[in-house]
PDB file of N, CA and C in Angstrom:
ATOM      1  N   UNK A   1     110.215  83.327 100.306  1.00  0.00           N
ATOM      2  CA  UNK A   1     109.728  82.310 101.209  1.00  0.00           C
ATOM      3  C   UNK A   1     108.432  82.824 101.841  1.00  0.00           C
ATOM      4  N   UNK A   2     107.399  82.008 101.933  1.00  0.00           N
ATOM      5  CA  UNK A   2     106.243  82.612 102.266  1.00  0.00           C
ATOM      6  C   UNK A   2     105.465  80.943 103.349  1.00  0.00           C
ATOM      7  N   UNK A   3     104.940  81.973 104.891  1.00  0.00           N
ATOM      8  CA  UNK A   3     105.059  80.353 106.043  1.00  0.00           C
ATOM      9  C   UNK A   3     105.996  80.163 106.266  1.00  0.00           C
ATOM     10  N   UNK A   4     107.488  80.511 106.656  1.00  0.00           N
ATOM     11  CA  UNK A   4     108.461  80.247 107.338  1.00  0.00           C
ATOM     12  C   UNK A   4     108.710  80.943 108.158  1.00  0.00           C
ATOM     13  N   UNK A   5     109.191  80.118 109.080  1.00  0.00           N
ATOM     14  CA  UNK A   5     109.969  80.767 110.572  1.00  0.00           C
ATOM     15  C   UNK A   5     110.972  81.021 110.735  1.00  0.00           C
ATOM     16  N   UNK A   6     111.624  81.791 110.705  1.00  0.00           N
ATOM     17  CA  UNK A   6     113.024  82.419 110.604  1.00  0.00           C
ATOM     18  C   UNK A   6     113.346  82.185 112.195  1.00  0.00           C
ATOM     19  N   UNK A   7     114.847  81.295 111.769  1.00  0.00           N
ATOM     20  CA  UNK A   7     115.193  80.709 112.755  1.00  0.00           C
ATOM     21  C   UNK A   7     116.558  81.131 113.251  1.00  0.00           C
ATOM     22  N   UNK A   8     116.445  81.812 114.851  1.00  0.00           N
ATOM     23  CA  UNK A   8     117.418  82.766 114.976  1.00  0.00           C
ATOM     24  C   UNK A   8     117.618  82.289 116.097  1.00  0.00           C
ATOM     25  N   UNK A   9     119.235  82.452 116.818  1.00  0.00           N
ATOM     26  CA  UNK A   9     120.270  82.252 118.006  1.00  0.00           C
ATOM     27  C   UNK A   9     118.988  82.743 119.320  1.00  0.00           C
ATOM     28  N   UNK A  10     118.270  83.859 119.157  1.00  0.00           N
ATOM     29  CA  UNK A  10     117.300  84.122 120.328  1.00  0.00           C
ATOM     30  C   UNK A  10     115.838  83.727 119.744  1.00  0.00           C
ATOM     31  N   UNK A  11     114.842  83.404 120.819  1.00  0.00           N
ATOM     32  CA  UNK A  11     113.885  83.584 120.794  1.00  0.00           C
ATOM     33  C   UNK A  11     113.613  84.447 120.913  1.00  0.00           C
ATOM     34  N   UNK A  12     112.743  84.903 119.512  1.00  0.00           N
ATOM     35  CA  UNK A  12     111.694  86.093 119.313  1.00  0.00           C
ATOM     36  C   UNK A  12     110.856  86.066 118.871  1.00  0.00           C
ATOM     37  N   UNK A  13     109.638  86.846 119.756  1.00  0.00           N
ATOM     38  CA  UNK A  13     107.973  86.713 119.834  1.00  0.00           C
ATOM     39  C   UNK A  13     107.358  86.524 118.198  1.00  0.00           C
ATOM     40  N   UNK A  14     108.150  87.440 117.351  1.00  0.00           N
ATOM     41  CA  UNK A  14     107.827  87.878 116.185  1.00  0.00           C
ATOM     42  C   UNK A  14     108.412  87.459 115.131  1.00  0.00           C
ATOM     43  N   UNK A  15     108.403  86.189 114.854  1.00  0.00           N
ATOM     44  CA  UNK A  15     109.744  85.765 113.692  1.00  0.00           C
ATOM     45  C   UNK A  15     108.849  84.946 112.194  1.00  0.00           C
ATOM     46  N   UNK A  16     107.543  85.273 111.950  1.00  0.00           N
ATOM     47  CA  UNK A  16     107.288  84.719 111.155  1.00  0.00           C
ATOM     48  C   UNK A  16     106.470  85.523 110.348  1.00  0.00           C
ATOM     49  N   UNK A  17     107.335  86.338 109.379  1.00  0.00           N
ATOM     50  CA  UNK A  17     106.462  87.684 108.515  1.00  0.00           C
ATOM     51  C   UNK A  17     105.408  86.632 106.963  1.00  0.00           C
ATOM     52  N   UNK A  18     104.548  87.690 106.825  1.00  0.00           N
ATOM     53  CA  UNK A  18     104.281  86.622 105.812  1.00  0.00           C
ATOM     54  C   UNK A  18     104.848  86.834 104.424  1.00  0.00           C
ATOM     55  N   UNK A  19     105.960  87.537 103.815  1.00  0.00           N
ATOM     56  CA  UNK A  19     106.357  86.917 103.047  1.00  0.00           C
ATOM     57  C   UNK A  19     108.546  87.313 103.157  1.00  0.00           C
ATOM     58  N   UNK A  20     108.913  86.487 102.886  1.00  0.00           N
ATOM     59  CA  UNK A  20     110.447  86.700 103.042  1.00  0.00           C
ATOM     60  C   UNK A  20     111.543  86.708 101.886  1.00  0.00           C
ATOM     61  N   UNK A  21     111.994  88.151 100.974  1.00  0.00           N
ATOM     62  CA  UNK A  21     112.551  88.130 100.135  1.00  0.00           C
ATOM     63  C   UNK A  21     114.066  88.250 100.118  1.00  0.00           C
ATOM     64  N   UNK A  22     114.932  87.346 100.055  1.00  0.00           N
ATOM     65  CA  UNK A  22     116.380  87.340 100.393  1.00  0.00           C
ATOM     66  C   UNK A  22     117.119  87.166  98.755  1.00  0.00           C
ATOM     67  N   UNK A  23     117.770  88.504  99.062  1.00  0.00           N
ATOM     68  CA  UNK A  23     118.589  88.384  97.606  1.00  0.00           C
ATOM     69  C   UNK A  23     120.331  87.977  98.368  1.00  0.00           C
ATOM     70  N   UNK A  24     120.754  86.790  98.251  1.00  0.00           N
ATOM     71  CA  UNK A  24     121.735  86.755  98.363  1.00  0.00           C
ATOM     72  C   UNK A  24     123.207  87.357  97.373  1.00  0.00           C
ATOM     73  N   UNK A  25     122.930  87.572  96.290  1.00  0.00           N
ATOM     74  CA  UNK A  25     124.062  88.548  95.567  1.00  0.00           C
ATOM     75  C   UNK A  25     124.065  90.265  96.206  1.00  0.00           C
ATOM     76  N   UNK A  26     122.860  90.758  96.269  1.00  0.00           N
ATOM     77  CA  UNK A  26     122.309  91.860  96.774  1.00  0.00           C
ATOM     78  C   UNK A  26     123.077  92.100  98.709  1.00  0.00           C
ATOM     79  N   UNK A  27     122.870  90.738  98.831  1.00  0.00           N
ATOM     80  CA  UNK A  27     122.867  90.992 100.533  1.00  0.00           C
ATOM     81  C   UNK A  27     121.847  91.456 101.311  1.00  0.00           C
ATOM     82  N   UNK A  28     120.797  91.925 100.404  1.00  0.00           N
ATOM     83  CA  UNK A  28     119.598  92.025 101.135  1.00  0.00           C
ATOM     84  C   UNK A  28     118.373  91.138 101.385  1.00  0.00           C
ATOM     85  N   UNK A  29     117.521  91.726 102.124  1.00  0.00           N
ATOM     86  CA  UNK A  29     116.239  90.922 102.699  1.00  0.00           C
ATOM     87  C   UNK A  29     115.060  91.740 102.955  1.00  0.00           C
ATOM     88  N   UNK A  30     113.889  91.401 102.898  1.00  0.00           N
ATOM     89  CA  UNK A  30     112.714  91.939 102.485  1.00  0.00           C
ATOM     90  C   UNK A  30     111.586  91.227 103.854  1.00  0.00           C
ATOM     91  N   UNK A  31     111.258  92.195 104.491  1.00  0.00           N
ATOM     92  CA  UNK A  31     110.201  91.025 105.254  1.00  0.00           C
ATOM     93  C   UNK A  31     109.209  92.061 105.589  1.00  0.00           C
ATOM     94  N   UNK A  32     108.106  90.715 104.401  1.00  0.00           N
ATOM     95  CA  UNK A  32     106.882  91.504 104.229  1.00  0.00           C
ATOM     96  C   UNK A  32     105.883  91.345 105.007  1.00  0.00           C
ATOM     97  N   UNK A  33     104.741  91.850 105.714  1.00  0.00           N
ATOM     98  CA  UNK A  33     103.387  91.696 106.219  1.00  0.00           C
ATOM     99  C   UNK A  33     102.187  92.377 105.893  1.00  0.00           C
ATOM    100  N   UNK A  34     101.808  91.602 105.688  1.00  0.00           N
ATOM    101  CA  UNK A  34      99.813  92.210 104.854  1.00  0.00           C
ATOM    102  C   UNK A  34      98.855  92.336 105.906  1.00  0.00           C
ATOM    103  N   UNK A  35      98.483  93.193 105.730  1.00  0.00           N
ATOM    104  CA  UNK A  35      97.093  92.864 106.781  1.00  0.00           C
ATOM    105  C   UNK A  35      95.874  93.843 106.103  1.00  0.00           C
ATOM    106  N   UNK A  36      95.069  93.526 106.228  1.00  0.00           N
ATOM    107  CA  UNK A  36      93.584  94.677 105.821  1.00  0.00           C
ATOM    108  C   UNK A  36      92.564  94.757 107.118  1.00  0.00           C
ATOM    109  N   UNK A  37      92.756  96.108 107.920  1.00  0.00           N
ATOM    110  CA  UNK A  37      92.374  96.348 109.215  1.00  0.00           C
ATOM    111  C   UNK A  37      90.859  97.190 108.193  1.00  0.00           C
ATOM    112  N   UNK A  38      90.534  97.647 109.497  1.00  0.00           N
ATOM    113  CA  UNK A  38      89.327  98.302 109.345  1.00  0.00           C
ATOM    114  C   UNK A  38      89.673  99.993 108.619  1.00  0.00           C
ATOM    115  N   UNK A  39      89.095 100.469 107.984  1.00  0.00           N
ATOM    116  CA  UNK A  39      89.314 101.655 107.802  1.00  0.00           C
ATOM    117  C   UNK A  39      90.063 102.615 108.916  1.00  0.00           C
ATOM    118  N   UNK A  40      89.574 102.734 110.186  1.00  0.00           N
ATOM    119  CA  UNK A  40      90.288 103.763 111.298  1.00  0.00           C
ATOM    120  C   UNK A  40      91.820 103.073 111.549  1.00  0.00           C
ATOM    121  N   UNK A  41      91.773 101.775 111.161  1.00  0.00           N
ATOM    122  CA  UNK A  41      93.206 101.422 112.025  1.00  0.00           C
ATOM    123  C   UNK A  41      94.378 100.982 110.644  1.00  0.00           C
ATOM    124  N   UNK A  42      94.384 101.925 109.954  1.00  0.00           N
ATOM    125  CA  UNK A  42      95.164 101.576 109.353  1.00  0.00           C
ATOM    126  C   UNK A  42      96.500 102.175 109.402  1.00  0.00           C
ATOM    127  N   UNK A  43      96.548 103.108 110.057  1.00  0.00           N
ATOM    128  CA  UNK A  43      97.361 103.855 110.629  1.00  0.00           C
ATOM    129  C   UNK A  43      98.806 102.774 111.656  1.00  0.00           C
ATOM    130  N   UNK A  44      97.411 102.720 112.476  1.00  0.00           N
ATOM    131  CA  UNK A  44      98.225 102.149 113.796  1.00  0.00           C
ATOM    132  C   UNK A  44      98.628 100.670 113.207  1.00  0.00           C
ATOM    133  N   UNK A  45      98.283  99.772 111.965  1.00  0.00           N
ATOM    134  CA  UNK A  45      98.416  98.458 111.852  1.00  0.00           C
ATOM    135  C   UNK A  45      99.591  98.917 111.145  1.00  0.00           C
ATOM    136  N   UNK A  46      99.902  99.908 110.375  1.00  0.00           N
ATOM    137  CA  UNK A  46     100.866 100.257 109.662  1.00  0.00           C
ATOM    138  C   UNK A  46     102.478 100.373 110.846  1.00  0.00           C
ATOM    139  N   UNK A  47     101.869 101.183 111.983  1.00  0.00           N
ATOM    140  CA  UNK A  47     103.012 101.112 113.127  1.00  0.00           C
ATOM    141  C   UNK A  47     103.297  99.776 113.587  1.00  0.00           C
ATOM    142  N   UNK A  48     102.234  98.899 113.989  1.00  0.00           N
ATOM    143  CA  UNK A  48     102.676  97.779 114.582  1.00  0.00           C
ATOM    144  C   UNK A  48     103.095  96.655 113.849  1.00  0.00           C
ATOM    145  N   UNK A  49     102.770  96.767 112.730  1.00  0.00           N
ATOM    146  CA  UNK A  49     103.579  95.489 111.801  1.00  0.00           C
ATOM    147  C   UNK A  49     105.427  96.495 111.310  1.00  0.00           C
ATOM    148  N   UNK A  50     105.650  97.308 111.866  1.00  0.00           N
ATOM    149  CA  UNK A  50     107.002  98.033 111.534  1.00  0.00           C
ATOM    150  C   UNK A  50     107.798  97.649 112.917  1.00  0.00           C
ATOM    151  N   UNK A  51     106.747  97.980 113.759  1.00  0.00           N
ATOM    152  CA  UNK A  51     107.607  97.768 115.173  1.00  0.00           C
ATOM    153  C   UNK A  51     107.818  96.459 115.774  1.00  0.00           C
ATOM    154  N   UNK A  52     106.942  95.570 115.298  1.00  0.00           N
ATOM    155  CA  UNK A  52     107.065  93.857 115.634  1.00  0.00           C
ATOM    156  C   UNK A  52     107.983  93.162 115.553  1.00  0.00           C
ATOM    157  N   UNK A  53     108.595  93.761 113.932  1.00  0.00           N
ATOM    158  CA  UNK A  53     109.440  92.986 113.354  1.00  0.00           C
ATOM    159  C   UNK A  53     110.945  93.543 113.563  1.00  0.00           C
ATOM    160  N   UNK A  54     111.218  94.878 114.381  1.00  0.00           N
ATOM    161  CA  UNK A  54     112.398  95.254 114.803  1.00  0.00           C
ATOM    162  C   UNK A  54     113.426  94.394 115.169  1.00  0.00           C
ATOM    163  N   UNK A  55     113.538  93.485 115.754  1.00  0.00           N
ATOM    164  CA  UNK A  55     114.294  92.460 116.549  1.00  0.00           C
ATOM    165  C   UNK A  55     114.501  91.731 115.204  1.00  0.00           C
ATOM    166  N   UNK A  56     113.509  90.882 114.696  1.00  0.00           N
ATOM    167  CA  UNK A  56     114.004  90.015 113.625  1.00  0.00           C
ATOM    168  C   UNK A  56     114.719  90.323 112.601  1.00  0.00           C
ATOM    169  N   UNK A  57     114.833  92.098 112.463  1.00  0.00           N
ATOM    170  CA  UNK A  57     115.461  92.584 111.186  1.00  0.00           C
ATOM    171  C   UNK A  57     116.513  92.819 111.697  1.00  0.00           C
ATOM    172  N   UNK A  58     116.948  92.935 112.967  1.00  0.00           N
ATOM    173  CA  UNK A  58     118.215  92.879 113.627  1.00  0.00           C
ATOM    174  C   UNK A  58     119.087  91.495 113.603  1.00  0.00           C
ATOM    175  N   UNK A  59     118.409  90.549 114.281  1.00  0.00           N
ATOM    176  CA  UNK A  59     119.053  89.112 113.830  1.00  0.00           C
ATOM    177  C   UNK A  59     119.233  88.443 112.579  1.00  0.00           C
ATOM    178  N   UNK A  60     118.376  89.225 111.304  1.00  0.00           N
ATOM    179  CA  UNK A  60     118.735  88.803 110.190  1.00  0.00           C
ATOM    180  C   UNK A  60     119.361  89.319 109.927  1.00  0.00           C
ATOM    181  N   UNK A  61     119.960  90.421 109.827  1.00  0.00           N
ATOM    182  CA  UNK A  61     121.309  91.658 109.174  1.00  0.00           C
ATOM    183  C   UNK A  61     122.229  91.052 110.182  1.00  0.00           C
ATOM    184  N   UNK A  62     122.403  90.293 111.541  1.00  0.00           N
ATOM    185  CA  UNK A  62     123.618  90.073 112.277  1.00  0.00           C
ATOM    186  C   UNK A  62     124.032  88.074 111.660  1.00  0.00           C
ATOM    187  N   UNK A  63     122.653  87.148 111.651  1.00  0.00           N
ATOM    188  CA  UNK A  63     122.719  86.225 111.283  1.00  0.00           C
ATOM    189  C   UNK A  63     123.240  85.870 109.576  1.00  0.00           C
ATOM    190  N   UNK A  64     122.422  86.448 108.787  1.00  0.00           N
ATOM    191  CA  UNK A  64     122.356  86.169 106.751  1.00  0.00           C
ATOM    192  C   UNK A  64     123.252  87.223 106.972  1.00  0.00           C
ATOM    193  N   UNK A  65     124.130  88.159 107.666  1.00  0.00           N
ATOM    194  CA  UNK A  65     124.785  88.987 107.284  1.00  0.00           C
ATOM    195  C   UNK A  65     124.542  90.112 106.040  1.00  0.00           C
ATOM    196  N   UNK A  66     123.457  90.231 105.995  1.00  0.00           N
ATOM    197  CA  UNK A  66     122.826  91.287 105.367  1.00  0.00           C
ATOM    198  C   UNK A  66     123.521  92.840 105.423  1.00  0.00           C
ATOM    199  N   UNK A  67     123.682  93.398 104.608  1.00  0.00           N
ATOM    200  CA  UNK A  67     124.215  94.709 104.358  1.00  0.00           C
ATOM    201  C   UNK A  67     122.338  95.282 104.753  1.00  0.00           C
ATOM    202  N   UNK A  68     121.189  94.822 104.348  1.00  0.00           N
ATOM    203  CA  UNK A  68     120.339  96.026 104.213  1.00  0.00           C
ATOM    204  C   UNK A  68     118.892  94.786 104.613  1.00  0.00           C
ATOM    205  N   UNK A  69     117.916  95.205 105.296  1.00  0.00           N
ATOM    206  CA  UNK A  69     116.987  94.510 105.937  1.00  0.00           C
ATOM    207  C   UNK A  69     115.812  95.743 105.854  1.00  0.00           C
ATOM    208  N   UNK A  70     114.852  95.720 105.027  1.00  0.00           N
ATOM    209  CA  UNK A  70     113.679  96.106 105.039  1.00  0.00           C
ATOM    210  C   UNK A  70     112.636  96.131 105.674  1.00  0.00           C
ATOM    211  N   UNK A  71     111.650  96.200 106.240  1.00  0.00           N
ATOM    212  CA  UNK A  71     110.395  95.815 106.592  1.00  0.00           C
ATOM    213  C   UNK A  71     109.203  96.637 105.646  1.00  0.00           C
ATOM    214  N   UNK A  72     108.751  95.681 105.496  1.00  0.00           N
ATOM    215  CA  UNK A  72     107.890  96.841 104.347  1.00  0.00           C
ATOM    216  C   UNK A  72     106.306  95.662 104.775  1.00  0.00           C
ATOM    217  N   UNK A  73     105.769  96.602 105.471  1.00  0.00           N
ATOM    218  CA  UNK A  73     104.099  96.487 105.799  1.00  0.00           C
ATOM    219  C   UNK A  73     103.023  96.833 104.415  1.00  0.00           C
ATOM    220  N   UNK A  74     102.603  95.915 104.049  1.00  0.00           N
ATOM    221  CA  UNK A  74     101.371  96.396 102.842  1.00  0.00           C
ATOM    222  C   UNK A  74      99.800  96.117 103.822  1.00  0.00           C
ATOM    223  N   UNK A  75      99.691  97.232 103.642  1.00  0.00           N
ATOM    224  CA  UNK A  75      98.466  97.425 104.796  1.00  0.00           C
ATOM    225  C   UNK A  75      97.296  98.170 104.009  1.00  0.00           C
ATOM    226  N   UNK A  76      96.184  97.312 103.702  1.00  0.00           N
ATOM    227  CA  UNK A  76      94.793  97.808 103.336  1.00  0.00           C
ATOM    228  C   UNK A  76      93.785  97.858 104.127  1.00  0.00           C
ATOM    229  N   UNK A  77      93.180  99.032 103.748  1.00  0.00           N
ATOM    230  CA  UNK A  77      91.468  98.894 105.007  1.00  0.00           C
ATOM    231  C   UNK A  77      90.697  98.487 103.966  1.00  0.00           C
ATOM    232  N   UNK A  78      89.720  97.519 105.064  1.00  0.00           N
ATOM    233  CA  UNK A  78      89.013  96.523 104.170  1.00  0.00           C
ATOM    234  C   UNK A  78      87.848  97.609 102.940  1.00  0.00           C
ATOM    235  N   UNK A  79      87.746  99.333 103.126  1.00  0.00           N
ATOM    236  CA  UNK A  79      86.965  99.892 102.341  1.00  0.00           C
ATOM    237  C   UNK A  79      87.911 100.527 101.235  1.00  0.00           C
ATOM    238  N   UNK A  80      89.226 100.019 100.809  1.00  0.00           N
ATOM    239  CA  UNK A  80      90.469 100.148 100.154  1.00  0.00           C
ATOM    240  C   UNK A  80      91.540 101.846 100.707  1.00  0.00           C
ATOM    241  N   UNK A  81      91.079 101.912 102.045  1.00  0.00           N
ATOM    242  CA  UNK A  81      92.056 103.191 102.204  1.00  0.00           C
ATOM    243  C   UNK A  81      93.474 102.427 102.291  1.00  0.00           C
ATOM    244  N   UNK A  82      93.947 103.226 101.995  1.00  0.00           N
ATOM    245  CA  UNK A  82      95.813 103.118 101.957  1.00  0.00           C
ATOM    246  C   UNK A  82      96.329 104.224 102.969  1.00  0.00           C
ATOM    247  N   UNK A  83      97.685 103.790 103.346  1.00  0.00           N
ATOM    248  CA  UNK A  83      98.672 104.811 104.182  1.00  0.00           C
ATOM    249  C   UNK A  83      99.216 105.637 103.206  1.00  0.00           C
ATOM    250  N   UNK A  84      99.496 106.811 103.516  1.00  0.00           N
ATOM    251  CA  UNK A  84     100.062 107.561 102.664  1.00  0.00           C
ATOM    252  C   UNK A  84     101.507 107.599 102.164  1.00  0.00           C
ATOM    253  N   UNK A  85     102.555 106.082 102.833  1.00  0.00           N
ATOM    254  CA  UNK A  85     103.170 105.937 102.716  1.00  0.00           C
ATOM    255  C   UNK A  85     103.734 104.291 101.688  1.00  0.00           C
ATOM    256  N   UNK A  86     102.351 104.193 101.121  1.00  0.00           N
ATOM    257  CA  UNK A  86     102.062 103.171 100.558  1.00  0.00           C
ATOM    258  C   UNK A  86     102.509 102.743  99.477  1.00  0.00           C
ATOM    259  N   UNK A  87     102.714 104.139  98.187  1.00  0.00           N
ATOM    260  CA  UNK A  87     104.058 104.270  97.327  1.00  0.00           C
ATOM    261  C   UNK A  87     105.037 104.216  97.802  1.00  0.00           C
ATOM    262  N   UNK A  88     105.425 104.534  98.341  1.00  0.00           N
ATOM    263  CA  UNK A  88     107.171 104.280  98.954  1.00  0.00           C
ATOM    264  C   UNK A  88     107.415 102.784  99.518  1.00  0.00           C
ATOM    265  N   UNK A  89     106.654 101.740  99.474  1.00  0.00           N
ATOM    266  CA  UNK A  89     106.437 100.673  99.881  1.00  0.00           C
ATOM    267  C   UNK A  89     106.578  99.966  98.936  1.00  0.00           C
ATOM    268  N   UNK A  90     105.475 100.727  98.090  1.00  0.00           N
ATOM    269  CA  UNK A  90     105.806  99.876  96.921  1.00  0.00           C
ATOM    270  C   UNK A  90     106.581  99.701  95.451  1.00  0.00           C
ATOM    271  N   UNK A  91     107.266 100.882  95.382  1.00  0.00           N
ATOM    272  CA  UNK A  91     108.720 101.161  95.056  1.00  0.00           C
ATOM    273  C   UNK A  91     109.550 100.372  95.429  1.00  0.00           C
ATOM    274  N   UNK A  92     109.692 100.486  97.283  1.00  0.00           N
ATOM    275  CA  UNK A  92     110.842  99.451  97.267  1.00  0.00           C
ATOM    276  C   UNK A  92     110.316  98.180  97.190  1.00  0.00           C
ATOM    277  N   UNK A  93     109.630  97.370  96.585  1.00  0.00           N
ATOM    278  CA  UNK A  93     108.750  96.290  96.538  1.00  0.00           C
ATOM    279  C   UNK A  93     108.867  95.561  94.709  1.00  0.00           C
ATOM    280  N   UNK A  94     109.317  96.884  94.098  1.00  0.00           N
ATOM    281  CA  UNK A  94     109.552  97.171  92.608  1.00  0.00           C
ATOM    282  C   UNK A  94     108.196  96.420  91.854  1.00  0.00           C
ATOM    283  N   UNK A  95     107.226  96.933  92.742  1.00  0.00           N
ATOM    284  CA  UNK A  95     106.280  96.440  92.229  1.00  0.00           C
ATOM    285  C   UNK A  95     105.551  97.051  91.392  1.00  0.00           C
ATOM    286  N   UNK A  96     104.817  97.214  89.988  1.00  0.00           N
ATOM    287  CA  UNK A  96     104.275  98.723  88.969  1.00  0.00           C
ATOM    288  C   UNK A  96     103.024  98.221  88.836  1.00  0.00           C
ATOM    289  N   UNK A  97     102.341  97.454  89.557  1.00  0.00           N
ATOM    290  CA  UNK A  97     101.003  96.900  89.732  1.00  0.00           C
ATOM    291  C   UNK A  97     100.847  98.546  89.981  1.00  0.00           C
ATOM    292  N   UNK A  98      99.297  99.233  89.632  1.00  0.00           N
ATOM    293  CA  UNK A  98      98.593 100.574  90.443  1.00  0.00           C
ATOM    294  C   UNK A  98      98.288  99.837  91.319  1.00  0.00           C
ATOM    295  N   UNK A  99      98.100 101.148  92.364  1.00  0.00           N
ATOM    296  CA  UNK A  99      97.874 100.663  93.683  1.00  0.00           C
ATOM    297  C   UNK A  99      95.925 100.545  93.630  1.00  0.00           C
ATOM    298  N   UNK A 100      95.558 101.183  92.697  1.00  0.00           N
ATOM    299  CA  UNK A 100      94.204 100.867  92.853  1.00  0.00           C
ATOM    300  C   UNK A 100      93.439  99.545  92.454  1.00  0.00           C
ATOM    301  N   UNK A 101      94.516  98.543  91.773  1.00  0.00           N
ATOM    302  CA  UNK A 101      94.095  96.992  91.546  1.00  0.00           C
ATOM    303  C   UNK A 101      94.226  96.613  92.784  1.00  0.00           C
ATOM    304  N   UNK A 102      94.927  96.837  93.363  1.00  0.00           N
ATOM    305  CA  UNK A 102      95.430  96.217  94.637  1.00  0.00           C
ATOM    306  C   UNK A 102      94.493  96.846  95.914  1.00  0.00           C
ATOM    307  N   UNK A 103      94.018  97.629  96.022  1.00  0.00           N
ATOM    308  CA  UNK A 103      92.777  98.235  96.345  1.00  0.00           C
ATOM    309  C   UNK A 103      91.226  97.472  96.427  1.00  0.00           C
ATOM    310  N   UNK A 104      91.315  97.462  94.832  1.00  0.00           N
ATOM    311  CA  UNK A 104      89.882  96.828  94.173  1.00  0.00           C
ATOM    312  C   UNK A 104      90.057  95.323  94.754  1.00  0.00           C
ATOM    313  N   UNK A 105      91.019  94.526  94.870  1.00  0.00           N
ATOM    314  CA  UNK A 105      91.104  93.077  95.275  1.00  0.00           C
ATOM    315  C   UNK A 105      90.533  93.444  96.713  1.00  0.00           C
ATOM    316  N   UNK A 106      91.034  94.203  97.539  1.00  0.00           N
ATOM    317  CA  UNK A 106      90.890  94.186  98.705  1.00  0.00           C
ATOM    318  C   UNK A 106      89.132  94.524  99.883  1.00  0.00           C
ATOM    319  N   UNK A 107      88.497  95.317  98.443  1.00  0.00           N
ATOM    320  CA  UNK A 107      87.267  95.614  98.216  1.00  0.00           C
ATOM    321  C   UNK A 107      86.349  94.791  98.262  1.00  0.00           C
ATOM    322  N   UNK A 108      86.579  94.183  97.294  1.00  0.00           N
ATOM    323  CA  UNK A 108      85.932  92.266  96.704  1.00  0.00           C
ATOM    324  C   UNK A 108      85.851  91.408  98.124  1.00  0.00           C
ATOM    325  N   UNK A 109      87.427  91.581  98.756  1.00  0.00           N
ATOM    326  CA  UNK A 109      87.393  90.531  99.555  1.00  0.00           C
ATOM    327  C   UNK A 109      86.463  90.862 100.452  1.00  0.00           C
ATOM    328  N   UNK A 110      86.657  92.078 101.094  1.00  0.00           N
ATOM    329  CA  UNK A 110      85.508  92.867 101.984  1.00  0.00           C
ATOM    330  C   UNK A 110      84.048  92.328 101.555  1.00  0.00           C
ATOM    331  N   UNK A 111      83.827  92.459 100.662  1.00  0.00           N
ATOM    332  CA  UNK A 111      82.686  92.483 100.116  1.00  0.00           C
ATOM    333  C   UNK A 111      81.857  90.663  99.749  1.00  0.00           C
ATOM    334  N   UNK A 112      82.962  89.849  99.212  1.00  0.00           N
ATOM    335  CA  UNK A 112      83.077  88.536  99.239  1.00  0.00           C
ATOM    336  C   UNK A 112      82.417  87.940 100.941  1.00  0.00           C
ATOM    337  N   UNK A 113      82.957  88.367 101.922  1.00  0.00           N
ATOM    338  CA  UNK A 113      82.950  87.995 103.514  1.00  0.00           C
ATOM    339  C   UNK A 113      81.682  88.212 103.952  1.00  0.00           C
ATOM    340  N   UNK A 114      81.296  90.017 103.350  1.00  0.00           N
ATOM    341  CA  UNK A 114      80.486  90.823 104.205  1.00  0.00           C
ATOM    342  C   UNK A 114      78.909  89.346 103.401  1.00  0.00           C
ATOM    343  N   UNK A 115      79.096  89.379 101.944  1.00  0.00           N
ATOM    344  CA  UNK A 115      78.301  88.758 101.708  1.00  0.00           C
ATOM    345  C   UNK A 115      77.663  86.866 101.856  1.00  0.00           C
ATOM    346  N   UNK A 116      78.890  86.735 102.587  1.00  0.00           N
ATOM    347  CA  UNK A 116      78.584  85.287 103.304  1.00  0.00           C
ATOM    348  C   UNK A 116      78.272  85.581 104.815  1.00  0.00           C
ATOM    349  N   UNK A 117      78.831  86.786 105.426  1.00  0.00           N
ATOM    350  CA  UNK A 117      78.351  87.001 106.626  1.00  0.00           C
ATOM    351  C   UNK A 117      76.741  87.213 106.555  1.00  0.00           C
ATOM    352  N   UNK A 118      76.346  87.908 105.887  1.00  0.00           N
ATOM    353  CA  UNK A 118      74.780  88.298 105.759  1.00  0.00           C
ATOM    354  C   UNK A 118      73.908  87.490 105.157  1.00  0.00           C
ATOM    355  N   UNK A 119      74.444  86.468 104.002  1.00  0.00           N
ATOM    356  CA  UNK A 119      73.636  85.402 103.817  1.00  0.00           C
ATOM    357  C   UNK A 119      73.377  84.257 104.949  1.00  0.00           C
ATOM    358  N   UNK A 120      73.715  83.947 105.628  1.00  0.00           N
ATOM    359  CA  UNK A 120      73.523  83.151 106.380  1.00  0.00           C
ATOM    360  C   UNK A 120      72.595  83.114 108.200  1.00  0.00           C
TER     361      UNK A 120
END
């Protein structure tokens, strides 16, 4: 599910990740967030998209009755640095894309922006 609001017994600040993978045979759930900060903050965007979503991964493992609730942050700096924890992300993501396509997209986009910012 990707744009949905996960709709829980409390209001919470943080309930709309951008993407939401629920394996119901599994019992698990996946709640993903992207962001591409600046090179210095990729660190800290990496902490705060982990810590945002604390509460909601609580009401989804107590609500969908989930055995197992993920949060898995994919976080690029717009000059393609990665966290060093970025394989392990994307393992559990079972994703075998290299991480350097996923990089190079993120480059482009940088680069796509920077070059409508300056044309104009």
């Amino acid at each position: 599910m990707w744009d949905f609001k996960v709709q829980t017994d409390h209001q919470l600040e943080h309930h709309l990740p951008d993407l939401v993978f629920y394996d119901k045979q599994q019992q698990s759930c996946q709640l993903i967030d992207v962001a591409c900060p600046f090179d210095t903050r990729v660190e800290n965007k990496m902490k705060e998209k982990i810590d945002r979503y604390q509460e909601l991964k609580s009401e989804i493992k107590r609500i969908w009755k989930c055995k197992q609730v993920d949060i898995i942050p994919v976080v690029i700096g717009a000059p393609g640095t990665i966290h060093r924890d970025m394989p392990e992300w994307m393992k559990k993501l079972e994703m075998h894309e290299p991480i350097g396509k996923i990089q190079q997209a993120c480059i482009l986009g940088t680069v796509r922006i920077l070059r409508k910012g300056l044309d104009t």
